[in-house]
Protein backbone atom coordinates (compact mmCIF):
# COMPACT_ATOMS: atom_id res chain seq x y z
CA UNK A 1 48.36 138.32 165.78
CA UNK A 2 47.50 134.49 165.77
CA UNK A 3 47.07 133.09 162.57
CA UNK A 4 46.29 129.38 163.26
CA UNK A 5 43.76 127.97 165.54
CA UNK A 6 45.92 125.57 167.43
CA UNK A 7 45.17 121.93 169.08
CA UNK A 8 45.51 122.00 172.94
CA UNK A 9 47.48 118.92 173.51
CA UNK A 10 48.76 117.62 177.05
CA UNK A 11 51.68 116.46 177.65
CA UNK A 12 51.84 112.83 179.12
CA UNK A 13 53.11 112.52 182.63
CA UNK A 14 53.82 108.84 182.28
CA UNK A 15 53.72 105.86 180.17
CA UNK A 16 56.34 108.04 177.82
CA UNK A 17 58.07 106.47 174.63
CA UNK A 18 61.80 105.87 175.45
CA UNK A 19 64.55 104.06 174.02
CA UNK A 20 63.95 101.16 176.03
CA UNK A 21 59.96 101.43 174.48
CA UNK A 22 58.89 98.94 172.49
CA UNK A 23 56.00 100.58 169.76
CA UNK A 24 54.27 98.18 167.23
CA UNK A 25 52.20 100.49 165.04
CA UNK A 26 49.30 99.12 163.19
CA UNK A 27 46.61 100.47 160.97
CA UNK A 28 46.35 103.11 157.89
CA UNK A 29 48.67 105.16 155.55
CA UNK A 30 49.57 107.14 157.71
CA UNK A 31 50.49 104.79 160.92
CA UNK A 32 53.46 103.99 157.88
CA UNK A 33 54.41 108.18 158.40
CA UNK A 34 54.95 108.20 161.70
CA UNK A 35 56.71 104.16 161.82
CA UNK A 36 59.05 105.74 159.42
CA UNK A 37 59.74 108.55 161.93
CA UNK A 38 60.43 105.73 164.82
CA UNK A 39 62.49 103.91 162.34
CA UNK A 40 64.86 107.05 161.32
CA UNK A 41 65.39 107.80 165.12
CA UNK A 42 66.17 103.89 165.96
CA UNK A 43 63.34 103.55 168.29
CA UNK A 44 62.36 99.95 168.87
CA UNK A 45 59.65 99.59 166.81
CA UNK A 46 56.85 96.57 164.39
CA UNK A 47 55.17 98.87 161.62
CA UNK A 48 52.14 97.39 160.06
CA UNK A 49 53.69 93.37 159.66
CA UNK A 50 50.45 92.47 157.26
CA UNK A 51 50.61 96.21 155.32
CA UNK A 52 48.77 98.81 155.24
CA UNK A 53 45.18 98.18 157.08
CA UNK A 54 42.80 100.34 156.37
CA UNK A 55 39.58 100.04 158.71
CA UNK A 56 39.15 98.71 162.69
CA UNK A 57 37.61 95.16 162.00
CA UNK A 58 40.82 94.26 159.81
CA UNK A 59 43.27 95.35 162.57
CA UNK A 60 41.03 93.36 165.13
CA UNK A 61 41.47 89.94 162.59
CA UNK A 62 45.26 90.97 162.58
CA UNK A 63 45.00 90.99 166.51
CA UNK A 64 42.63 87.52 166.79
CA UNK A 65 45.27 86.02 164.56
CA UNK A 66 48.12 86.94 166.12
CA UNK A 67 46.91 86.13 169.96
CA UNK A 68 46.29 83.19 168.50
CA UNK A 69 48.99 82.26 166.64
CA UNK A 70 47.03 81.65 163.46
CA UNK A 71 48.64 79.27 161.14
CA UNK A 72 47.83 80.36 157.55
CA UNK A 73 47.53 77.39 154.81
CA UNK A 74 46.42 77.15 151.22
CA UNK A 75 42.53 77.27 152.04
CA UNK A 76 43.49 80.57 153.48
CA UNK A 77 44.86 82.69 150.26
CA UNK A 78 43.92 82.79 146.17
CA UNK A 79 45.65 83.25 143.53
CA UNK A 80 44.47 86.05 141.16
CA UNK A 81 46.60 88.31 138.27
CA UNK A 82 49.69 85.93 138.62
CA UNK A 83 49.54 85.81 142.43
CA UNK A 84 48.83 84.70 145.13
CA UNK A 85 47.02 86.75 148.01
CA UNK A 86 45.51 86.92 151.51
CA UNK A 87 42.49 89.16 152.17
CA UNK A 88 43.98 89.53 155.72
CA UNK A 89 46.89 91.57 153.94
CA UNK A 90 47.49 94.76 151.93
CA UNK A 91 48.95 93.59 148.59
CA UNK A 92 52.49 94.42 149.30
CA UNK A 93 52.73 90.90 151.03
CA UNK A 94 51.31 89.20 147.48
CA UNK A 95 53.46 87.14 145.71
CA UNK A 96 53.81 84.94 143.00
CA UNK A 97 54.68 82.02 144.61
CA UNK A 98 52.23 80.24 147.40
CA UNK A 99 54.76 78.95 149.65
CA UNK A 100 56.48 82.35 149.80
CA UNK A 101 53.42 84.04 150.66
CA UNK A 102 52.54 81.56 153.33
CA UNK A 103 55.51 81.62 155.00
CA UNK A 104 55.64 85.29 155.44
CA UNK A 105 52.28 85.28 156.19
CA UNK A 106 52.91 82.63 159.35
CA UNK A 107 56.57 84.30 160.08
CA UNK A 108 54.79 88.04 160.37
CA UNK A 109 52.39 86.01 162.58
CA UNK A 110 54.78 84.86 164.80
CA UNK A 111 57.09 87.49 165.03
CA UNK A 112 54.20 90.13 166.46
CA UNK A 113 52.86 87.76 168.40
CA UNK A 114 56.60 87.53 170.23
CA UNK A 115 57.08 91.41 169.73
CA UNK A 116 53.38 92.30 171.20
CA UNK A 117 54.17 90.29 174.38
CA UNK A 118 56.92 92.74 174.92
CA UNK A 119 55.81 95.85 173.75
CA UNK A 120 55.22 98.58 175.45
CA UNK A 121 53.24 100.48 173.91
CA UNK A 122 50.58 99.83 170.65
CA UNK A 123 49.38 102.91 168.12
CA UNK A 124 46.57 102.31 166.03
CA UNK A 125 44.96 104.67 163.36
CA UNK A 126 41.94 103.90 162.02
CA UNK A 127 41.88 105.36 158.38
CA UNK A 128 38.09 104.62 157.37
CA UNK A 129 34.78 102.97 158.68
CA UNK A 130 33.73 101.50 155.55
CA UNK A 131 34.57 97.98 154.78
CA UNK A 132 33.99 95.72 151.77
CA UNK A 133 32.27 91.92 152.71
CA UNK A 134 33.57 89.08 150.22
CA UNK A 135 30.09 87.67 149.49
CA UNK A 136 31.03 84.16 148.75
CA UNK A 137 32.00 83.69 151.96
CA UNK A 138 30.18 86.62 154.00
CA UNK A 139 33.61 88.25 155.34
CA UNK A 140 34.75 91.03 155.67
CA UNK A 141 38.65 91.79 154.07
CA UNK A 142 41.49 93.94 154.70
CA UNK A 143 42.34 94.14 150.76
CA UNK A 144 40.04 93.38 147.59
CA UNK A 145 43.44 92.60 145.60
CA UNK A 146 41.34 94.31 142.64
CA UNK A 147 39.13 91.93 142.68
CA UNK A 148 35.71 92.49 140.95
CA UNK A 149 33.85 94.79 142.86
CA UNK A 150 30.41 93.08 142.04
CA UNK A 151 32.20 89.87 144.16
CA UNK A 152 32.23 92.21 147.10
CA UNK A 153 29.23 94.42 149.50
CA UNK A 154 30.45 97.92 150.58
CA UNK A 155 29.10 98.57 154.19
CA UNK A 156 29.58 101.60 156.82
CA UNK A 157 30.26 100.34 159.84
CA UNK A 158 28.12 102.14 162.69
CA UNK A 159 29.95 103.43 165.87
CA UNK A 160 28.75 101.01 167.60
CA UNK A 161 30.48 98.20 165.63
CA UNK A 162 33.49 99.80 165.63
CA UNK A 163 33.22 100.89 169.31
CA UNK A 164 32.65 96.79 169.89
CA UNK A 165 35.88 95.94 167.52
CA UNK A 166 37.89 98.64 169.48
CA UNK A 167 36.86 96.73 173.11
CA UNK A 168 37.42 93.28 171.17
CA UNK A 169 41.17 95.07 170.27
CA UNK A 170 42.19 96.71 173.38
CA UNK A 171 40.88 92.78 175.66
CA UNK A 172 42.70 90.94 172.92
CA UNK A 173 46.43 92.72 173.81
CA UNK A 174 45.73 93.11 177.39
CA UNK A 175 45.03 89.06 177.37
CA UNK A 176 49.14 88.74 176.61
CA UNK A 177 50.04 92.28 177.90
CA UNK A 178 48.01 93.32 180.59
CA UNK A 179 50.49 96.97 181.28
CA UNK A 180 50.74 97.99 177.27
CA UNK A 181 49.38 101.39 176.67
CA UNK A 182 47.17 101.38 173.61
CA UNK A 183 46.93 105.00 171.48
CA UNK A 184 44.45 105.58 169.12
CA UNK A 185 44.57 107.43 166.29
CA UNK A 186 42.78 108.68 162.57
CA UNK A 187 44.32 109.31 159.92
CA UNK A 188 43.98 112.63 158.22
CA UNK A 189 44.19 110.88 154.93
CA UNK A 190 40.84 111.71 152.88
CA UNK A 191 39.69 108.11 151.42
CA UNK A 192 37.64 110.72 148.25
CA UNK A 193 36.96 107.47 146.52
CA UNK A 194 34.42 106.85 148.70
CA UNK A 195 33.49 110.25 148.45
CA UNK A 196 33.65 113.39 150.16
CA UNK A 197 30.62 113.23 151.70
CA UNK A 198 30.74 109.82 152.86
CA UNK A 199 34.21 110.17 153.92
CA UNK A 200 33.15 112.73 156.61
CA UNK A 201 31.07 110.32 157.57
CA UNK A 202 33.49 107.65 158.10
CA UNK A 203 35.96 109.90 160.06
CA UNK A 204 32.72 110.97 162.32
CA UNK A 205 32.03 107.28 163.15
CA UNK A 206 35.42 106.38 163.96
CA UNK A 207 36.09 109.42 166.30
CA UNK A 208 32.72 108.82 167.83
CA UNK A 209 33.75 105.03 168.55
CA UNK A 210 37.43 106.27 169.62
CA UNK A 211 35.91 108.62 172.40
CA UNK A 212 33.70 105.82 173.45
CA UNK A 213 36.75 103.43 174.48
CA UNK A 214 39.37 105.81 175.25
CA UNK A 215 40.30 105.99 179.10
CA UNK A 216 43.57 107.29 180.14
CA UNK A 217 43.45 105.77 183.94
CA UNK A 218 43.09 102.35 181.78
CA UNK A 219 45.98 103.24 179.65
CA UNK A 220 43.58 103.51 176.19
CA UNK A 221 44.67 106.74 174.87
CA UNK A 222 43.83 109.44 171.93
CA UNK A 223 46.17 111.80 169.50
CA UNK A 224 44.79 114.21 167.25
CA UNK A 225 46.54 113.50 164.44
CA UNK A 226 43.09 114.05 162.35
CA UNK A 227 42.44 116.96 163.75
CA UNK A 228 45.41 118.69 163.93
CA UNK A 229 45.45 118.35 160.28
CA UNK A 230 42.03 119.54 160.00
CA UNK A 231 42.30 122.40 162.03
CA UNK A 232 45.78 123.47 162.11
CA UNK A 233 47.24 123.06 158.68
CA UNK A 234 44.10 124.14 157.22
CA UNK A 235 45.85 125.19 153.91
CA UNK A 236 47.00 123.11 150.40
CA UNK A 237 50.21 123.92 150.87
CA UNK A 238 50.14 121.30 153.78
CA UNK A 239 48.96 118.37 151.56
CA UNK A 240 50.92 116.33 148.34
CA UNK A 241 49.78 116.87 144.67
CA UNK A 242 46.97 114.92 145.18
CA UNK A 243 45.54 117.30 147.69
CA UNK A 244 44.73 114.31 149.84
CA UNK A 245 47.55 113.40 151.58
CA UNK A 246 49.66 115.48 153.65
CA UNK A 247 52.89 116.37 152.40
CA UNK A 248 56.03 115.66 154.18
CA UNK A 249 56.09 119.24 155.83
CA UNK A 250 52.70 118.09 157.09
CA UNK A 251 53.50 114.51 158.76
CA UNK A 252 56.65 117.30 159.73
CA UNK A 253 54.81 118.85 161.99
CA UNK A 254 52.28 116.80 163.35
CA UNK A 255 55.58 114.13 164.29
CA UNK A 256 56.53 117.48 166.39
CA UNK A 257 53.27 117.42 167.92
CA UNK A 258 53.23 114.13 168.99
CA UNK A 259 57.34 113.83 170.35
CA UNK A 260 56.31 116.74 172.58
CA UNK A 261 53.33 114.99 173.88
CA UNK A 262 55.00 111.24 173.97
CA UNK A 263 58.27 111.09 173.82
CA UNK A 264 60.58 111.73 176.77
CA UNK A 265 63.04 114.24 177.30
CA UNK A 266 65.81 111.93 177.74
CA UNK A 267 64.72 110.04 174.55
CA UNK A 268 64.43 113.17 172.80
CA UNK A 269 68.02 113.98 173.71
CA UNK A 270 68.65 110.86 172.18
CA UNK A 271 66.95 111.47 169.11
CA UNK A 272 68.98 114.82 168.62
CA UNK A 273 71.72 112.62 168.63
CA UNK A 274 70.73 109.83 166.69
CA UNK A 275 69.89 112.86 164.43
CA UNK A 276 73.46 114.49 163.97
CA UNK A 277 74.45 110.96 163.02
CA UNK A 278 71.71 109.99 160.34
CA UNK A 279 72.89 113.93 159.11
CA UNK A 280 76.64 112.52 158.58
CA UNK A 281 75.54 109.54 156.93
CA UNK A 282 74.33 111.70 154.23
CA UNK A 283 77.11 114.07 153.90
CA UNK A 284 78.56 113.44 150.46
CA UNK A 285 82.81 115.17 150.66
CA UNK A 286 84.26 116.62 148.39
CA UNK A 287 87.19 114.54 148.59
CA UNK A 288 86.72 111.41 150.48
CA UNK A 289 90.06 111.06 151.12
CA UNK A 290 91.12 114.13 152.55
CA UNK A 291 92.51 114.25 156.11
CA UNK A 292 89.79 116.46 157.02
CA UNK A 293 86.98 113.98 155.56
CA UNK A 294 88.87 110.96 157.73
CA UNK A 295 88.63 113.01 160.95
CA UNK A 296 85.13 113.79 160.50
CA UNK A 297 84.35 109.66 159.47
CA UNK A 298 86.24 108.81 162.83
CA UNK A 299 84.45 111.32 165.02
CA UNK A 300 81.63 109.50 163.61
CA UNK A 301 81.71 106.40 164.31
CA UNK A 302 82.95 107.40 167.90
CA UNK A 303 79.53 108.63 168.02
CA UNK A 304 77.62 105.72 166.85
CA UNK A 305 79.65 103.72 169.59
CA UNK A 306 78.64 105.78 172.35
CA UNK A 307 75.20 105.34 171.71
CA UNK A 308 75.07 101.53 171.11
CA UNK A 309 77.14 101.53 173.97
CA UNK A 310 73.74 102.93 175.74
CA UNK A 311 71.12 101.36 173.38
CA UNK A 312 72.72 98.14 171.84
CA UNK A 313 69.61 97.64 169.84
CA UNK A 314 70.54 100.79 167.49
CA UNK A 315 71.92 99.76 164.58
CA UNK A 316 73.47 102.62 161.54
C-alpha cells in the first residue's frame, strides 16, 4: 500500500552543490531552515545578511543595494521604541545605537556584494505576496518595526509584479555573475495573519510568477519545498505547536528531498563525514579523563584534519 502521495523530483545532472559551492540564501523563515542545514554540514554558505525577508520586492531592494554597493546613512534609518531601524531589514539587525546599526548595515552590504561575485549558486524563497507601503514616503518595506499600522497600506502584489521583480532579481546577479544558478523557492510557512484565505492567495501568486521566470537551460531553477509540504506531509504531526510552521521532523525531510536533488554524491560523502564529527562534538563521557575518552578525542581531531586538509574553509 502507498500511503503518501509523493512529489516527483529530478535529480540535477549539473550545476550540483559541492564543497567548493558557494550558496548565499536569501528570503523567508524558512530560507533560515535550510541555511542552518548548510551551516551544520560546513558548506560555504551567506544566510539572509539583512534578516529574515519576507516578500520578492524586499529581496530585489536587498539585490539593487547590494549591486550597487549602497551606502546607508542617517536619512536612511529611524529610531522608534529605543532603537534605531532600517525598513530594508528584519528587526534582528535593530539596535540601540545609530552608528552600530549603520555600520552593520554598510558591512552586510559589502560583504554580499564580495560573496555574490563568487557564489555559485543563489536560493531564494519567497514567503508571501503581500507587502505593506510606508505612506509618508510611498515605499514599500521589508519590516514595519511595529510601527502603527494606520502609517502603512497593505497591498497584494499581482503575478505580474512579482514576475517583473523576479526578472529585475535574476538581471541584477547575472550583471556581477553571469554563470550563478539562481533556485527559487516558497516557503511552506502559512503567513494566517493575513488570513487563510488570503494566504492561499499569496502562495498562488508567487508560484504563478515563479513558473513564469523559471528556465533551467538559463540556470533559473524551482524546488518544491511548498509543495512537498502541502502534499506530502499532509498531517499535524509534521508542523510545530503553532500548527503553522513545520516542525523540525518536517524541514527533516524536505532537507532530504532537496540533498538528493542538489547536492552531489561526493559532497554528500562529505557531509556523512562532517556528520560523524558534529556527532562527537556532542558526546558528553562519562569520565573525560579516561584513556578510552582520550583515544576517542584524538581519533577525532585526526578526523577534523583530514577534512580541512581537503576543504580548508571548514572550520569545528
Amino acid at each position: 500500500m502507498n500511503l503518501q502521495t509523493k512529489i516527483p523530483i529530478q535529480p540535477q545532472s549539473f550545476n550540483l552543490i559541492d564543497y567548493n559551492s558557494k550558496v548565499l540564501l536569501l528570503g523567508s523563515c524558512f530560507s533560515e531552515n535550510i541555511g542552518d542545514k548548510f551551516a551544520y554540514f560546513k558548506f560555504q554558505k551567506l544566510q539572509n545578511p539583512f534578516g529574515i525577508l519576507f516578500h520578492p520586492l524586499a529581496i530585489e531592494t536587498l539585490v539593487t543595494n547590494v549591486i550597487n554597493e549602497k551606502k546607508y546613512t542617517k536619512d536612511d534609518i529611524f529610531f522608534y521604541n529605543e532603537q534605531w531601524h532600517s525598513f530594508d531589514a528584519h528587526s534582528r539587525l535593530s539596535h540601540t545605537s545609530e552608528e552600530h546599526l549603520l555600520q552593520d548595515l554598510n558591512a552586510h552590504i559589502k560583504q554580499t556584494h564580495q560573496f555574490l561575485k563568487e557564489a555559485s549558486h543563489v536560493i531564494i524563497t519567497l514567503g508571501t505576496a503581500w507587502a505593506y507601503r510606508f505612506i509618508e514616503t510611498d515605499t514599500l518595506v521589508a519590516n514595519c518595526h511595529k510601527v502603527p499600522q494606520k502609517k502603512f497600506l497593505k497591498e497584494l502584489l499581482s503575478v505580474e509584479h512579482i514576475s517583473a521583480s523576479l526578472d529585475a532579481i535574476i538581471s541584477l546577479i547575472r550583471n556581477i555573475n553571469p554563470k550563478i544558478s539562481i533556485l527559487f523557492t516558497v516557503s511552506p510557512v502559512r503567513h494566517t495573519k493575513d488570513g487563510f484565505i488570503e494566504n492561499t492567495q499569496s502562495k498562488s501568486h508567487l508560484i504563478a510568477a515563479i513558473h513564469q521566470i523559471v528556465e533551467p537551460r538559463h540556470h533559473n531553477y524551482y524546488f518544491p519545498s511548498y509543495e512537498i509540504m502541502m502534499d506530502e506531509l499532509r498531517d499535524y504531526r509534521f508542523y510545530s505547536e503553532d500548527m503553522v510552521h513545520p516542525s523540525s521532523l518536517a524541514v527533516d525531510y524536505i532537507w532530504e528531498r532537496f540533498q538528493s536533488t542538489w547536492i552531489s554524491e561526493d559532497a554528500q560523502t562529505t557531509m556523512n563525514a562532517v556528520e560523524v564529527i558534529q556527532k562527537g562534538l556532542t558526546h558528553r563521557p562519562f569520565h573525560s579523563e579516561s584513556d578510552a575518552h582520550q583515544t576517542f578525542i584524538k581519533e577525532l581531531d585526526k578526523k577534523k584534519d583530514l577534512l580541512k586538509s581537503r576543504f580548508p574553509h571548514i572550520q569545528f
